[in-house]
Protein backbone atom coordinates (compact mmCIF):
# COMPACT_ATOMS: atom_id res chain seq x y z
CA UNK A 1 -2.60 -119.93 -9.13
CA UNK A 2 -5.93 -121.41 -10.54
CA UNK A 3 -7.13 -121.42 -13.49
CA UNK A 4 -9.48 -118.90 -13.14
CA UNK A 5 -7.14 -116.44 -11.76
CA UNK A 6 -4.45 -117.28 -14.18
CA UNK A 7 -7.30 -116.65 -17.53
CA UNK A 8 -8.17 -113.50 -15.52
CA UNK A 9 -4.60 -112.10 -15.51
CA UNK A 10 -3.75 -112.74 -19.28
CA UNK A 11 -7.14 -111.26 -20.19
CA UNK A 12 -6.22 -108.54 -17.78
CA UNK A 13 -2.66 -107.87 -19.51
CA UNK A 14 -4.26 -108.23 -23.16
CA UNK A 15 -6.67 -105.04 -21.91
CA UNK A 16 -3.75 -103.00 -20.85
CA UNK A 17 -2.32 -103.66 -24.21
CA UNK A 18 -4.77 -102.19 -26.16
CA UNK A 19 -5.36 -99.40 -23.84
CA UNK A 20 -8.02 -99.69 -21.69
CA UNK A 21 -8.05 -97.80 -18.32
CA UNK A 22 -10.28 -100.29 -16.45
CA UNK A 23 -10.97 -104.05 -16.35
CA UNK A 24 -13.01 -106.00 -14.38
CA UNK A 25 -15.01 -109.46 -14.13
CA UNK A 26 -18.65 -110.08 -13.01
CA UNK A 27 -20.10 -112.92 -11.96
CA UNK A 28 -23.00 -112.35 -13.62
CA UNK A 29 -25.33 -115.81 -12.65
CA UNK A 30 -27.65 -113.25 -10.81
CA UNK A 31 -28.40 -110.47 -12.92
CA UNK A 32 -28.35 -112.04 -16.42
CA UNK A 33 -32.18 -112.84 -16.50
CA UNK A 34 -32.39 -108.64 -16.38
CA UNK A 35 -30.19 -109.02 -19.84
CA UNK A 36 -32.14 -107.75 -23.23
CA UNK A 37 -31.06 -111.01 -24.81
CA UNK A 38 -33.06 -113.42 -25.24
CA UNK A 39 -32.27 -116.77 -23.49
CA UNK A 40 -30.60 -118.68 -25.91
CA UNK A 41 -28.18 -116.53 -26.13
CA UNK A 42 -27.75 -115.17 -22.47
CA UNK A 43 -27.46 -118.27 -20.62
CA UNK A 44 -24.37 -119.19 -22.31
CA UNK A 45 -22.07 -117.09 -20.42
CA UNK A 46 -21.81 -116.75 -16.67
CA UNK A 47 -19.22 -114.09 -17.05
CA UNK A 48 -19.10 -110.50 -17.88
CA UNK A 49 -15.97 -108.65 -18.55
CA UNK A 50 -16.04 -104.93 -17.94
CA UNK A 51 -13.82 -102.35 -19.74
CA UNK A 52 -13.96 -98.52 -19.31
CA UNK A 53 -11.61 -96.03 -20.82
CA UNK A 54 -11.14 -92.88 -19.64
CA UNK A 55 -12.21 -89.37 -21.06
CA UNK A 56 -10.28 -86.32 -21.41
CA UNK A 57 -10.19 -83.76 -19.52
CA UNK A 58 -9.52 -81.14 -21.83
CA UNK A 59 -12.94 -81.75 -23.24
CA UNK A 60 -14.74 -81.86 -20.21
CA UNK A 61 -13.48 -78.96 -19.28
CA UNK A 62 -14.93 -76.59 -21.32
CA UNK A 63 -18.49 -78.26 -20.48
CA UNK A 64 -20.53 -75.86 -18.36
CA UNK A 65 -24.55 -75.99 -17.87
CA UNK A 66 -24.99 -78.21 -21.30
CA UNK A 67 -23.27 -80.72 -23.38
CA UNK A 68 -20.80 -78.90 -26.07
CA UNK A 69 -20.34 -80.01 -29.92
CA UNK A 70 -16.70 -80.79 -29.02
CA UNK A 71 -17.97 -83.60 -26.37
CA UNK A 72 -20.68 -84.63 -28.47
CA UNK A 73 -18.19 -85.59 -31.03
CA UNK A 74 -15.21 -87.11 -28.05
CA UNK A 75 -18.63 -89.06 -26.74
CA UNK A 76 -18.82 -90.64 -30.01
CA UNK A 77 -15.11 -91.30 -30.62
CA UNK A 78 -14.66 -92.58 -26.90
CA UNK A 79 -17.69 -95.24 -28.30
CA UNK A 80 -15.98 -96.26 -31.57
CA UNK A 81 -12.70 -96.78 -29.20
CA UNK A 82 -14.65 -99.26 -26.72
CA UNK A 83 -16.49 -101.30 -29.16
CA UNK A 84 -13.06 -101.70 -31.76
CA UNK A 85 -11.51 -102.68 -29.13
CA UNK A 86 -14.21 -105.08 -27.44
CA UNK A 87 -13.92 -106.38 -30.53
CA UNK A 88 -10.08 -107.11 -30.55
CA UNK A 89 -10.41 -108.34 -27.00
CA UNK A 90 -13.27 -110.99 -28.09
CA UNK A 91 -11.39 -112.02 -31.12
CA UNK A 92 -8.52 -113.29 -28.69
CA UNK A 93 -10.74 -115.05 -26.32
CA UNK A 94 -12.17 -116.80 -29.19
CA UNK A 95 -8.77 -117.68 -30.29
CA UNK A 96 -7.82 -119.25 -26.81
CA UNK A 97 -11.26 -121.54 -27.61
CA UNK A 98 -13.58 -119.68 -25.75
CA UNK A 99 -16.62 -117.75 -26.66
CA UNK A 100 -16.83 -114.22 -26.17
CA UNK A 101 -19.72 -111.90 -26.87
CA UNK A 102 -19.00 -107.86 -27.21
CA UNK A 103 -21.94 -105.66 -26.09
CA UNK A 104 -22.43 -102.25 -27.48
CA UNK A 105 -21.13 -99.74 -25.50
CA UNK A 106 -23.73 -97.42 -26.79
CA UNK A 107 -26.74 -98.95 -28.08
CA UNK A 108 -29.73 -97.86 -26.60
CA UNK A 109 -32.91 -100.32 -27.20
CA UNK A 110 -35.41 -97.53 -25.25
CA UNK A 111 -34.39 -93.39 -25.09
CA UNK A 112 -36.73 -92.93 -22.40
CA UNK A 113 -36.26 -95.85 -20.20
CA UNK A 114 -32.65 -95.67 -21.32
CA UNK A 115 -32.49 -99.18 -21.76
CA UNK A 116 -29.19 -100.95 -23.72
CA UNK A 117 -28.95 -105.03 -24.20
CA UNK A 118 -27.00 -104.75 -20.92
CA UNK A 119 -26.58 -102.43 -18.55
CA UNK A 120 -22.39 -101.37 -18.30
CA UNK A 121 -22.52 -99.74 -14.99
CA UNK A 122 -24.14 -102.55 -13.33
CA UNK A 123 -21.82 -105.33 -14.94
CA UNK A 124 -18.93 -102.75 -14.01
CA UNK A 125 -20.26 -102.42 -10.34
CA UNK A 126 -20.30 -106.53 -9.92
CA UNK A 127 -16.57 -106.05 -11.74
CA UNK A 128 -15.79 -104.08 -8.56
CA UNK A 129 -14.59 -100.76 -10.82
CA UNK A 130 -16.92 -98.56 -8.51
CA UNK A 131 -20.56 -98.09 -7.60
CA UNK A 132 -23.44 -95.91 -8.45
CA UNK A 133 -23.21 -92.97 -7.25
CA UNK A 134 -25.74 -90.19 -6.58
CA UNK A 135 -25.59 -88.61 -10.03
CA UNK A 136 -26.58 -92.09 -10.66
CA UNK A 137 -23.20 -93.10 -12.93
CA UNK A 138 -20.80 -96.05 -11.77
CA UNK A 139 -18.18 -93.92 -9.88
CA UNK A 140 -14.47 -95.66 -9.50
CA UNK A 141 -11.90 -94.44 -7.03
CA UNK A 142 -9.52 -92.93 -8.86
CA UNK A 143 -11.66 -91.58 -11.80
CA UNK A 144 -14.74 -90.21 -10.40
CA UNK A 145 -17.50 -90.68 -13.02
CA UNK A 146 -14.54 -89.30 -16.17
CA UNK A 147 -14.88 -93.07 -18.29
CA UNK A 148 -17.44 -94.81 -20.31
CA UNK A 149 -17.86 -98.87 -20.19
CA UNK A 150 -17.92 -101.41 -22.78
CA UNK A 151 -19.07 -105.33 -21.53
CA UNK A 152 -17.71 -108.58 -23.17
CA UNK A 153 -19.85 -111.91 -22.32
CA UNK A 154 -18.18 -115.02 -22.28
CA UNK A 155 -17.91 -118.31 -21.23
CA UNK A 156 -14.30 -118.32 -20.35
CA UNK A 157 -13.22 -119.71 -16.80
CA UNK A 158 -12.79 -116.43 -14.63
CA UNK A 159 -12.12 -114.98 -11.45
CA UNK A 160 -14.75 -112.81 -10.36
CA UNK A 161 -13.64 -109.58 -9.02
CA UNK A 162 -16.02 -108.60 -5.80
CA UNK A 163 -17.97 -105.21 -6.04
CA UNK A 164 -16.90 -101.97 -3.86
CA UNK A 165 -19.07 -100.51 -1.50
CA UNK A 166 -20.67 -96.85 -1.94
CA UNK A 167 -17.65 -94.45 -1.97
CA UNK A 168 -19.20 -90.72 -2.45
CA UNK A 169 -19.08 -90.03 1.04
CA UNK A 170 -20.14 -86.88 1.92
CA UNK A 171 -19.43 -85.69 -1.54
CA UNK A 172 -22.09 -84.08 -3.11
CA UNK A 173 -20.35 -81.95 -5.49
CA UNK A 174 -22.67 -83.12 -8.62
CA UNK A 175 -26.01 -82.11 -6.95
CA UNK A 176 -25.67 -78.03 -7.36
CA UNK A 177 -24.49 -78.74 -10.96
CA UNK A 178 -27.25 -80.74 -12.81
CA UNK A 179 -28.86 -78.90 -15.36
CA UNK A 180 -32.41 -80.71 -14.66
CA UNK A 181 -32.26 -81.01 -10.51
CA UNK A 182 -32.54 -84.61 -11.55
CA UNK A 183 -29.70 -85.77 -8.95
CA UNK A 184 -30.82 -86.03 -4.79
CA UNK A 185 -29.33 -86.98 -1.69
CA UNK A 186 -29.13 -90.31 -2.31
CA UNK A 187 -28.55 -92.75 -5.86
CA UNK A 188 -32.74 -94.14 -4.87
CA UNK A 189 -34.44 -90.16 -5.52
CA UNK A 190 -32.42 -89.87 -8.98
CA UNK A 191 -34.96 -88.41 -11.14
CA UNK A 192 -34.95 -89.95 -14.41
CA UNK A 193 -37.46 -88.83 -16.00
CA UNK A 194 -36.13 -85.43 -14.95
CA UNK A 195 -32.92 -86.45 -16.75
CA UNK A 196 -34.57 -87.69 -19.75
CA UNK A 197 -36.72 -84.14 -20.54
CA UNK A 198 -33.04 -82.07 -20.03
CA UNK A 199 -31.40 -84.38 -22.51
CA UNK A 200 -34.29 -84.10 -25.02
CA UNK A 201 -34.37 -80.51 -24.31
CA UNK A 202 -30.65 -80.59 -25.55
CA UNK A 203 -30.99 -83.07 -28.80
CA UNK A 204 -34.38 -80.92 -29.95
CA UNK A 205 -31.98 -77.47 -29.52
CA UNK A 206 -29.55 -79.05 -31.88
CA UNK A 207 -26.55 -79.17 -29.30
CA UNK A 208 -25.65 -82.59 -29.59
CA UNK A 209 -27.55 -85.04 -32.02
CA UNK A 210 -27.96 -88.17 -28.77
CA UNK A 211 -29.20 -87.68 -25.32
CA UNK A 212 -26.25 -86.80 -23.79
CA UNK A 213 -25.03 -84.03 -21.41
CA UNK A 214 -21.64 -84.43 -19.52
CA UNK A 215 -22.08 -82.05 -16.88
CA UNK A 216 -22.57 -84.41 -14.22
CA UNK A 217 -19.15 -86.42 -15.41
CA UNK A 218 -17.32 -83.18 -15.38
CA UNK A 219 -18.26 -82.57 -11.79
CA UNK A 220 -17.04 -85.79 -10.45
CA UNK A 221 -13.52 -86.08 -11.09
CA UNK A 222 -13.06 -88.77 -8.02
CA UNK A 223 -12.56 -88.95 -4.53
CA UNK A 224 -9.31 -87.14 -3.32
């Protein structure tokens, strides 16, 4: 086993242990320049780890045509979860002698352009945990669209894992559902700005206090 592979798999066994559903590595020498970081800082690391954890469905279940109070508050819990434990994570790469760099899971630099430091999905779809779908969210096999991402930098020797190709199929089960008609035939039409004025709409009515809605996640529960 090489070295790569053989940092990969303890990293790999150290995310199990503190409970993370998904882990991943990106090679991320291509897309880094996209990074909100400025280039001191990003052109350290030529990795990416990503780690998702998955939400419950007891919550999503009672989401309908709008975000609820109840998911509002698992949204922000699920957060706290992902970035502790990014944390922990980082701390034992750093211990190993490596540097490791924990990105918000949820820190958004621009509402409108929904622009973060880095964006999870497309770290996560280079860490071969899914691709973007139609409803425009990173989709994985067996969890549909029901799991939010965290993303560690670092400089640590690892195997890359190798992205998926587009999995929806003929599934189109999240198109009939979105409250703002943002989501088309294919992942290109997405309608952000369409996405944007619904999730406003619901943060200005006093339903949730972020731009969040969940009613796309609910409606993707995976392929079957």
């Amino acid at each position: 086993m090489s070295e790569e592979a053989r940092n990969r798999d303890i990293l790999e066994k150290k995310a199990i242990e503190l409970d993370f559903s998904l882990f991943g590595v990106a090679d991320i020498a291509g897309i880094r320049e996209k990074f909100h970081l400025d280039d001191k800082t990003v052109f350290r690391f030529d990795r990416a780890i990503s780690l998702g954890k998955r939400l419950l469905d007891s919550i999503l279940d009672d989401i309908t045509d709008k975000p609820t109070k109840l998911y509002f508050h698992h949204y922000r819990q699920l957060n706290f979860f992902l970035d502790r434990q990014a944390f922990s994570l980082s701390s034992y790469i750093q211990e190993l002698g490596f540097q490791a760099m924990p990105i918000p899971a949820s820190q958004v630099l621009d509402w409108k352009k929904h622009i973060g430091h880095v964006s999870h999905k497309h770290v996560g779809e280079l860490a071969g945990l899914g691709w973007i779908g139609r409803n425009n969210l990173l989709i994985n096999p067996d969890l549909g669209a029901r799991f939010r991402l965290v993303t560690i930098l670092t400089d640590m020797s690892l195997e890359p894992d190798q992205p998926l190709s587009f999995g929806c199929g003929d599934c189109r089960a999240c198109l009939p559902t979105c409250p703002a008609q943002a989501i088309k035939d294919t992942q290109e039409e997405f309608d952000h700005m369409a996405c944007y004025d619904k999730l406003e709409e619901f943060r200005r009515a006093g339903i949730v206090g972020q731009h969040i809605c969940g009613v796309c996640v609910k409606a993707c529960p995976g392929p079957k």
